[in-house]
PDB file of N, CA and C in Angstrom:
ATOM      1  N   UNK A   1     -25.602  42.032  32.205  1.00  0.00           N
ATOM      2  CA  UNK A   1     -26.887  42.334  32.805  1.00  0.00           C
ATOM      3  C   UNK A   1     -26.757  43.389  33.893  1.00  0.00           C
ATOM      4  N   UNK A   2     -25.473  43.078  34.756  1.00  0.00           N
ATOM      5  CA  UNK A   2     -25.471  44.302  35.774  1.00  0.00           C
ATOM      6  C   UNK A   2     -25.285  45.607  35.030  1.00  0.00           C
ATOM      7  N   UNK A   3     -24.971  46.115  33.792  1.00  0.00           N
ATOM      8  CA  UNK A   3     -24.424  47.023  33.478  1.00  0.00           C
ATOM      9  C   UNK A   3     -26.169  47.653  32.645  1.00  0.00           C
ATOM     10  N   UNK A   4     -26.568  46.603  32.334  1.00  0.00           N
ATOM     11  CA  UNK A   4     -27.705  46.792  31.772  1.00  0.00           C
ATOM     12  C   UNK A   4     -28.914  47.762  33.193  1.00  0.00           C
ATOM     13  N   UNK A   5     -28.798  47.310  34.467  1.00  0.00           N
ATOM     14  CA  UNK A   5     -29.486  47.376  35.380  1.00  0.00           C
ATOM     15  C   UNK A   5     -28.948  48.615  36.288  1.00  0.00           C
ATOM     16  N   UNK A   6     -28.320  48.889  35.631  1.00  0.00           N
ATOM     17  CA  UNK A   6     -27.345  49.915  36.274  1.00  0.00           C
ATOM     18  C   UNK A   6     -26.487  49.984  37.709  1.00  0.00           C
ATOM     19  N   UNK A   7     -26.075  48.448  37.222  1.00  0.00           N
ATOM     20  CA  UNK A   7     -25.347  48.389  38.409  1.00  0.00           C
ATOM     21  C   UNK A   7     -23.702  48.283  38.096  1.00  0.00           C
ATOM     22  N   UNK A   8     -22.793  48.858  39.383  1.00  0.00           N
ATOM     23  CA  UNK A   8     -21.514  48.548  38.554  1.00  0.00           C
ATOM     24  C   UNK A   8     -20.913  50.139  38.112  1.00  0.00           C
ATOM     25  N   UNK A   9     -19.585  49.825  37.218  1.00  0.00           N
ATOM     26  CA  UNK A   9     -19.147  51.801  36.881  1.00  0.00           C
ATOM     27  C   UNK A   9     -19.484  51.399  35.621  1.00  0.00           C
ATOM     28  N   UNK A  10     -19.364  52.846  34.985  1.00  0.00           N
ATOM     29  CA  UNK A  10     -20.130  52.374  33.681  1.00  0.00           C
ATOM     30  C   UNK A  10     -18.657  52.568  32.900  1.00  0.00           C
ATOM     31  N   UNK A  11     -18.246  52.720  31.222  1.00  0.00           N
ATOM     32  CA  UNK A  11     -17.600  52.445  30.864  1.00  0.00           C
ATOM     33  C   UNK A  11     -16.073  53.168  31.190  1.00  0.00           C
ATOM     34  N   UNK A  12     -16.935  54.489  31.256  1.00  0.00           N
ATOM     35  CA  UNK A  12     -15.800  55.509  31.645  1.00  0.00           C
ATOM     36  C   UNK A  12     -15.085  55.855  32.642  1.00  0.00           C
ATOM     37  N   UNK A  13     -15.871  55.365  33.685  1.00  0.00           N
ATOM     38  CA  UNK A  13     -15.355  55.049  35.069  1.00  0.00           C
ATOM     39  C   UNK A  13     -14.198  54.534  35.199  1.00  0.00           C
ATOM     40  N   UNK A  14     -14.769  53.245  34.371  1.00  0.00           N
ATOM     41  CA  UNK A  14     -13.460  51.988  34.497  1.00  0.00           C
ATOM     42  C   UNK A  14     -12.135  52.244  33.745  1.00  0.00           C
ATOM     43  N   UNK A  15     -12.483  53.482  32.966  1.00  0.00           N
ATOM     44  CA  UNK A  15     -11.233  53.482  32.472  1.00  0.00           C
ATOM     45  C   UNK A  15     -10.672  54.766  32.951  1.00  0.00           C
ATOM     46  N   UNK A  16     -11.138  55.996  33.703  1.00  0.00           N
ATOM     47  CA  UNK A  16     -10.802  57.022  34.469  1.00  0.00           C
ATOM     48  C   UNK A  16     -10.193  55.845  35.794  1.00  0.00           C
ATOM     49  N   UNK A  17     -10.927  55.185  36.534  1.00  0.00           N
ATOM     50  CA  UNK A  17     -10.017  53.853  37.444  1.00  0.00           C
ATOM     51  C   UNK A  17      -8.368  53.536  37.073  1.00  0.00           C
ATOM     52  N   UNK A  18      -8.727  52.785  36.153  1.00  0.00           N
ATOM     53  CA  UNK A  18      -7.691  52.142  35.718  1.00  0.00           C
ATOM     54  C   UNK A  18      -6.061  52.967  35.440  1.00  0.00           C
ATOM     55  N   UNK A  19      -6.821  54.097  34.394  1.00  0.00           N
ATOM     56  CA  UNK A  19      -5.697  55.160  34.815  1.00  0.00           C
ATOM     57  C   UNK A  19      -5.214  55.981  35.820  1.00  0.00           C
ATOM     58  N   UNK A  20      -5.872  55.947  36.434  1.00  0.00           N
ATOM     59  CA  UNK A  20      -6.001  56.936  37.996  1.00  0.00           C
ATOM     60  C   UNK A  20      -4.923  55.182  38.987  1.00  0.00           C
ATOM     61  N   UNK A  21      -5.434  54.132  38.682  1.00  0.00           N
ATOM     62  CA  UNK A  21      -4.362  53.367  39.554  1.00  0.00           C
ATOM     63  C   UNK A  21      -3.094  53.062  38.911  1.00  0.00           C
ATOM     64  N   UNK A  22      -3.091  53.276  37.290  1.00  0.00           N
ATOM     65  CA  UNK A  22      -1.777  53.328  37.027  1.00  0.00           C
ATOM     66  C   UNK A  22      -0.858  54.561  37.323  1.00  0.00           C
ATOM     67  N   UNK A  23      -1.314  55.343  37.411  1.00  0.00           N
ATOM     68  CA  UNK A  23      -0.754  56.932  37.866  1.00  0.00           C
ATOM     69  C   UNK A  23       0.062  56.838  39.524  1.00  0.00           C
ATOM     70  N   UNK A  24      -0.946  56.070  39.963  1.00  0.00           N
ATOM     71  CA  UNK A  24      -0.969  56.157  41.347  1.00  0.00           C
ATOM     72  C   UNK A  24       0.477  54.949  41.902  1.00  0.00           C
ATOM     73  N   UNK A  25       0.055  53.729  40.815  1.00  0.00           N
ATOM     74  CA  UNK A  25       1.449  53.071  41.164  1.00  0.00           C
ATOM     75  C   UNK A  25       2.430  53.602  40.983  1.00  0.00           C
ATOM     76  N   UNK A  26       2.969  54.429  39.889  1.00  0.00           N
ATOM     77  CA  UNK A  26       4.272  55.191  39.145  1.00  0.00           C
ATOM     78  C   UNK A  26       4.829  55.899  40.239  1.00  0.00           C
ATOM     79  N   UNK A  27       3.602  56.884  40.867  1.00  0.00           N
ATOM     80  CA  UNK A  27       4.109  58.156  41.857  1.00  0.00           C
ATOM     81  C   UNK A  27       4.623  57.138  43.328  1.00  0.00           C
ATOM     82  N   UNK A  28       3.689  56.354  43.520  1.00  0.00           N
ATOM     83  CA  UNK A  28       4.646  55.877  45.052  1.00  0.00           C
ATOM     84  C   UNK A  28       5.198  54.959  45.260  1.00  0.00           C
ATOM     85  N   UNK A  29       5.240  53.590  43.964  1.00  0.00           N
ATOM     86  CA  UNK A  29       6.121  52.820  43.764  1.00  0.00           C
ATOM     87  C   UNK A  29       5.325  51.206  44.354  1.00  0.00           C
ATOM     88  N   UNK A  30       3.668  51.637  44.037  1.00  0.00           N
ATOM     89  CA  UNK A  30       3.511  50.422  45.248  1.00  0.00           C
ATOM     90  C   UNK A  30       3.190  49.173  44.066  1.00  0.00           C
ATOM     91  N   UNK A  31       2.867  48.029  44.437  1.00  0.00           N
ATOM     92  CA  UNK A  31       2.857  46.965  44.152  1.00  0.00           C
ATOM     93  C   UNK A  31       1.430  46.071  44.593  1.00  0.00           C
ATOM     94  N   UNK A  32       1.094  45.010  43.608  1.00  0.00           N
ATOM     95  CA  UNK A  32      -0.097  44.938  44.058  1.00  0.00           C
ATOM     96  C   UNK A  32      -1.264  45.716  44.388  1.00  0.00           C
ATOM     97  N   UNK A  33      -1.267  46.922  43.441  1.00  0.00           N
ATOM     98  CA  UNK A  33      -2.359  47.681  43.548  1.00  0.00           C
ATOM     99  C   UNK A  33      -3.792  47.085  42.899  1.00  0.00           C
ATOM    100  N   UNK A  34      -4.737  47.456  43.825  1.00  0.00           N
ATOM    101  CA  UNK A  34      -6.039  47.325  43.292  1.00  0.00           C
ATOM    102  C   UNK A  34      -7.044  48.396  44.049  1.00  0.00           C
ATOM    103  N   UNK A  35      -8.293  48.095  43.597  1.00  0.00           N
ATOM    104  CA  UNK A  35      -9.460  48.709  43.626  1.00  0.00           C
ATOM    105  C   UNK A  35     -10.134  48.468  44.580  1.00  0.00           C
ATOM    106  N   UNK A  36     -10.268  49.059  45.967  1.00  0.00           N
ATOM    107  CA  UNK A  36     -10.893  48.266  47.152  1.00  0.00           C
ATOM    108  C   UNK A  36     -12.294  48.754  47.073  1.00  0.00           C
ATOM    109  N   UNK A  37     -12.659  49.713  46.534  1.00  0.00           N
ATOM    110  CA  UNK A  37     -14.417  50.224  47.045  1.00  0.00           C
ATOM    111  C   UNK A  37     -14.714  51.572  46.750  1.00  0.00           C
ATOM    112  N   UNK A  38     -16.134  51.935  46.581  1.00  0.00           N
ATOM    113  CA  UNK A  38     -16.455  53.227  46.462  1.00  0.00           C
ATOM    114  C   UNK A  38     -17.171  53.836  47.376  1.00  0.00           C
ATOM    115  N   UNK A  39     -17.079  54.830  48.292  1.00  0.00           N
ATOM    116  CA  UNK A  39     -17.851  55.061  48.973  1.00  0.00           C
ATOM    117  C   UNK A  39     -18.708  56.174  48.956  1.00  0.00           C
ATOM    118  N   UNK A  40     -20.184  56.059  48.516  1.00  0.00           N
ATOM    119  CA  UNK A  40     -21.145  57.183  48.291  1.00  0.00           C
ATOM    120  C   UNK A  40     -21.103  57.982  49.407  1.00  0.00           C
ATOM    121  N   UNK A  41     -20.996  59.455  48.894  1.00  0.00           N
ATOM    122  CA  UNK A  41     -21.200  60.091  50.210  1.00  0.00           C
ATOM    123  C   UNK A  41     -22.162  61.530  48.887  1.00  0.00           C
ATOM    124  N   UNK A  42     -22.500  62.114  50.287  1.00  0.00           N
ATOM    125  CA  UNK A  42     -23.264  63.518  50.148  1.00  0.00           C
ATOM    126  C   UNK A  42     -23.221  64.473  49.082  1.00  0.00           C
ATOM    127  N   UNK A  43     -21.775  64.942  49.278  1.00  0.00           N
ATOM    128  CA  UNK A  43     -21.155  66.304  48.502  1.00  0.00           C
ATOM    129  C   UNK A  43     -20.385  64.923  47.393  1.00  0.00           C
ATOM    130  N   UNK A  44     -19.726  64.496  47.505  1.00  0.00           N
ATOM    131  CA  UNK A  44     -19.232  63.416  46.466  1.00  0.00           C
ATOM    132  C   UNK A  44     -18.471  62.470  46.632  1.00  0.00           C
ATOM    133  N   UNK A  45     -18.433  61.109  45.861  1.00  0.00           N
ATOM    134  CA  UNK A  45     -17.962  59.870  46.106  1.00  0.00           C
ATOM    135  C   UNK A  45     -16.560  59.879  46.168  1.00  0.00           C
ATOM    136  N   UNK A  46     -16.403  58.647  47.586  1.00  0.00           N
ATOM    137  CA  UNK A  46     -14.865  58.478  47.609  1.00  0.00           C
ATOM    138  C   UNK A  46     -14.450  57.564  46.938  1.00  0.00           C
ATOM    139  N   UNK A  47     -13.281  57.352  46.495  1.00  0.00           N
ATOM    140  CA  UNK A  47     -12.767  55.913  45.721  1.00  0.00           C
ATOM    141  C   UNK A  47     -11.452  55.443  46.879  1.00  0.00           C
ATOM    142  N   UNK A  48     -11.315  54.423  46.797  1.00  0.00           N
ATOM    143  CA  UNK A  48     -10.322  53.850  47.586  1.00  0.00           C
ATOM    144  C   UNK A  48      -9.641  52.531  47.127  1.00  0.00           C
ATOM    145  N   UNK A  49      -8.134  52.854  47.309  1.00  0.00           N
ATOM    146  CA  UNK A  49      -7.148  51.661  46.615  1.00  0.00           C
ATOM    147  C   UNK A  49      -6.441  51.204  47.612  1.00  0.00           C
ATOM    148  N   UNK A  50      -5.825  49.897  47.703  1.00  0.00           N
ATOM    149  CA  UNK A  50      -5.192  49.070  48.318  1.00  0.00           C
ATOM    150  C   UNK A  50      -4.053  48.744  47.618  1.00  0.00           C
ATOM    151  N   UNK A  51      -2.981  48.914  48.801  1.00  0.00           N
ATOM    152  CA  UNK A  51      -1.423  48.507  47.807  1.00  0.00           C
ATOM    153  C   UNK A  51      -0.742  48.236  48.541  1.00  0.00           C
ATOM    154  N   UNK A  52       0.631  47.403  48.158  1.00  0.00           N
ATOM    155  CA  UNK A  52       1.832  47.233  49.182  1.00  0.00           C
ATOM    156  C   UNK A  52       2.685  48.100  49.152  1.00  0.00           C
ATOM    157  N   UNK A  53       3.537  48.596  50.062  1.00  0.00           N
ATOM    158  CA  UNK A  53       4.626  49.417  49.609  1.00  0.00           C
ATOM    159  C   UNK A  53       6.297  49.118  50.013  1.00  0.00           C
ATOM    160  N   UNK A  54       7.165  48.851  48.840  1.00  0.00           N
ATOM    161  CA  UNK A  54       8.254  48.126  49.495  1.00  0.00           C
ATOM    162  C   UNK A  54       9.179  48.863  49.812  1.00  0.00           C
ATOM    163  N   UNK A  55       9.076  50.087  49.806  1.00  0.00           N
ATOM    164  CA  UNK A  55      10.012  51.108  49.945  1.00  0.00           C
ATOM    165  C   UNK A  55      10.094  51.214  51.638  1.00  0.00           C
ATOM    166  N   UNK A  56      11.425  51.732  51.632  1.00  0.00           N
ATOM    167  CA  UNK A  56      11.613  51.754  53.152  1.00  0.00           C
ATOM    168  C   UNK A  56      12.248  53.271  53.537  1.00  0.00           C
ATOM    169  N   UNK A  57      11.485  53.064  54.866  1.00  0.00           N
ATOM    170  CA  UNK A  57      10.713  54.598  55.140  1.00  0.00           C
ATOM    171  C   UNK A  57      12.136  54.960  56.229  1.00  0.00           C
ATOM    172  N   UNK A  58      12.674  56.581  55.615  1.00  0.00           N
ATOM    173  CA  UNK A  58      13.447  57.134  57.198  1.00  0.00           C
ATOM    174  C   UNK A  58      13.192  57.497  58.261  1.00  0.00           C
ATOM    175  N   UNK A  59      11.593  57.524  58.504  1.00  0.00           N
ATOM    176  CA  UNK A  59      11.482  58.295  59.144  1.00  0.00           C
ATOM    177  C   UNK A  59      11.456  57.652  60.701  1.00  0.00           C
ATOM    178  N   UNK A  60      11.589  58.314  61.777  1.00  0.00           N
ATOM    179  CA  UNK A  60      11.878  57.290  62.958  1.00  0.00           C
ATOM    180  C   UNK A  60      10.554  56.684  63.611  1.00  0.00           C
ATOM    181  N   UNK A  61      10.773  55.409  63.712  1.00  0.00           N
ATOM    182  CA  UNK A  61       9.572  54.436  63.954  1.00  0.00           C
ATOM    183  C   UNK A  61      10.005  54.177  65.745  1.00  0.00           C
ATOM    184  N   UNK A  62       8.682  54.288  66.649  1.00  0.00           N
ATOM    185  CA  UNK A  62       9.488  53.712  68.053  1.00  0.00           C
ATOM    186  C   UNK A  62       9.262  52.648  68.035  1.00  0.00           C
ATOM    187  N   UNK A  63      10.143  52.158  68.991  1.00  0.00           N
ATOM    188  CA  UNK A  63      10.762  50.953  69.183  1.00  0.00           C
ATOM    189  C   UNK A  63       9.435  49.792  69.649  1.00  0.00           C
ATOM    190  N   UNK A  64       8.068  50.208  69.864  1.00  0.00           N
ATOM    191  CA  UNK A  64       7.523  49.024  70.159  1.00  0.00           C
ATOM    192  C   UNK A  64       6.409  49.441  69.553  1.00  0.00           C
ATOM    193  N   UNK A  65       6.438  49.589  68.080  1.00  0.00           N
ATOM    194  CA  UNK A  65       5.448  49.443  67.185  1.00  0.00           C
ATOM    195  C   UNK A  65       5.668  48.987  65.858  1.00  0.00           C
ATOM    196  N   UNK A  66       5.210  48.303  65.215  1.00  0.00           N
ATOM    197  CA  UNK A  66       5.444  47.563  63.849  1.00  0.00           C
ATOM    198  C   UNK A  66       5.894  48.493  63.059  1.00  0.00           C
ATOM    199  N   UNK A  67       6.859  47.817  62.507  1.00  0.00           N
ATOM    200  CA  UNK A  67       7.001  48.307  60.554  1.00  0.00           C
ATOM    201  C   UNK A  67       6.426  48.782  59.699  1.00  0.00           C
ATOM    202  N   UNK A  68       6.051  49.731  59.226  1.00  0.00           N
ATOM    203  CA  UNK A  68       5.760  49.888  57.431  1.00  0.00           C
ATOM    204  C   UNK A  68       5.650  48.972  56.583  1.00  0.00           C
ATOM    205  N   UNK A  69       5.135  48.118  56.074  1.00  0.00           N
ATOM    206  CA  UNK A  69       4.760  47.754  55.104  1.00  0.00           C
ATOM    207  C   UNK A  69       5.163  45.797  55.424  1.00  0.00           C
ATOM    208  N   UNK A  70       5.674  45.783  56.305  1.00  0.00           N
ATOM    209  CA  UNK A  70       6.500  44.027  56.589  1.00  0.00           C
ATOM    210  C   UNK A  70       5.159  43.446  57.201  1.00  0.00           C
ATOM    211  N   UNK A  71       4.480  43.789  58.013  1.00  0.00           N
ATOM    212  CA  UNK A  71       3.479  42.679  58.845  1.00  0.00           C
ATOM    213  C   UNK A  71       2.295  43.381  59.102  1.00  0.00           C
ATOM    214  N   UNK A  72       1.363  42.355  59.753  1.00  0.00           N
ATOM    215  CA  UNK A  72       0.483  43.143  60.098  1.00  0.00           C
ATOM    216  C   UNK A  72      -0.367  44.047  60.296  1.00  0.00           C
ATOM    217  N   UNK A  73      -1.318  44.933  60.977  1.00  0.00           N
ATOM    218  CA  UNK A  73      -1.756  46.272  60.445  1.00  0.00           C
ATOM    219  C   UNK A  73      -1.307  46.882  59.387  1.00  0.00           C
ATOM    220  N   UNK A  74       0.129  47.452  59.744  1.00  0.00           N
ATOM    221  CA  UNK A  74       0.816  48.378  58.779  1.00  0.00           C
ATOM    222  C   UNK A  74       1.145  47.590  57.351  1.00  0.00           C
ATOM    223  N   UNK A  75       0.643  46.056  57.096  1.00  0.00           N
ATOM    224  CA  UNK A  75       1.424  45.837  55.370  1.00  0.00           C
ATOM    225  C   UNK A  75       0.666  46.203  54.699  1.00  0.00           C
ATOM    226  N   UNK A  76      -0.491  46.661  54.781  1.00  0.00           N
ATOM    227  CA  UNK A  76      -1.286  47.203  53.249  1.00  0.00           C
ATOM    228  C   UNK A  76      -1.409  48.897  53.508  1.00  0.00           C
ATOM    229  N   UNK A  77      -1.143  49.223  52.351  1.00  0.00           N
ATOM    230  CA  UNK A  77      -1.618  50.706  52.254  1.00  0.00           C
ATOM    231  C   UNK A  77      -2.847  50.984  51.932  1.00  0.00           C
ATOM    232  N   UNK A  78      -3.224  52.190  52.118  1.00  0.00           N
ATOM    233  CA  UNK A  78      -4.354  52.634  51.592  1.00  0.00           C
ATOM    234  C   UNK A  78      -4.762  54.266  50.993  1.00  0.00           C
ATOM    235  N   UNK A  79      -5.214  54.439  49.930  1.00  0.00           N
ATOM    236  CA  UNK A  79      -5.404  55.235  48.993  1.00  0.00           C
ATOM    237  C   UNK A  79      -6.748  55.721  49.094  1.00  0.00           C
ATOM    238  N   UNK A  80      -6.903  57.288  49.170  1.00  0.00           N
ATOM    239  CA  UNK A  80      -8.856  57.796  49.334  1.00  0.00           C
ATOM    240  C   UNK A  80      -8.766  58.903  48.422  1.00  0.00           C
ATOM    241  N   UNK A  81      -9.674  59.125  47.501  1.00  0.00           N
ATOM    242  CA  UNK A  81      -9.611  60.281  46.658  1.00  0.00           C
ATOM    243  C   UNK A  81     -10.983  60.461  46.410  1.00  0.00           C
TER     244      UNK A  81
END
């Protein structure tokens, strides 16, 4: 019925999605990827994904701010296209 009412992505969406988050896991290795939201805008819509990432980062972190990907703020990633 939602699809009927035009609510929702329609078929092609979901499958431009689906491949666009399998693409997206391959290139950065994340885990637990999904589909967090779309956001309408003006000139054109954003899409946005949510993921973990277990890879561990060189780059230098100071000493009194969280981790990459272990806790808190920093354990979920986020994806905008």
């Amino acid at each position: 019925m939602f699809e009927w009412a035009g609510i929702g992505f329609s078929q092609e969406e979901n499958y431009r999605l689906c491949t666009s988050l399998k693409n997206l896991q391959q290139k950065t290795g994340a885990h637990n990827l999904r589909f967090w939201g779309k956001i309408l805008c003006r000139s054109s819509d954003l899409y946005v994904a949510e993921g973990f990432i277990s890879k561990q980062f060189s780059d230098e972190i100071e000493k009194d701010t969280e981790a990459r990907g272990v806790e808190g703020v920093n354990k979920l990633s986020f994806w905008v296209t």
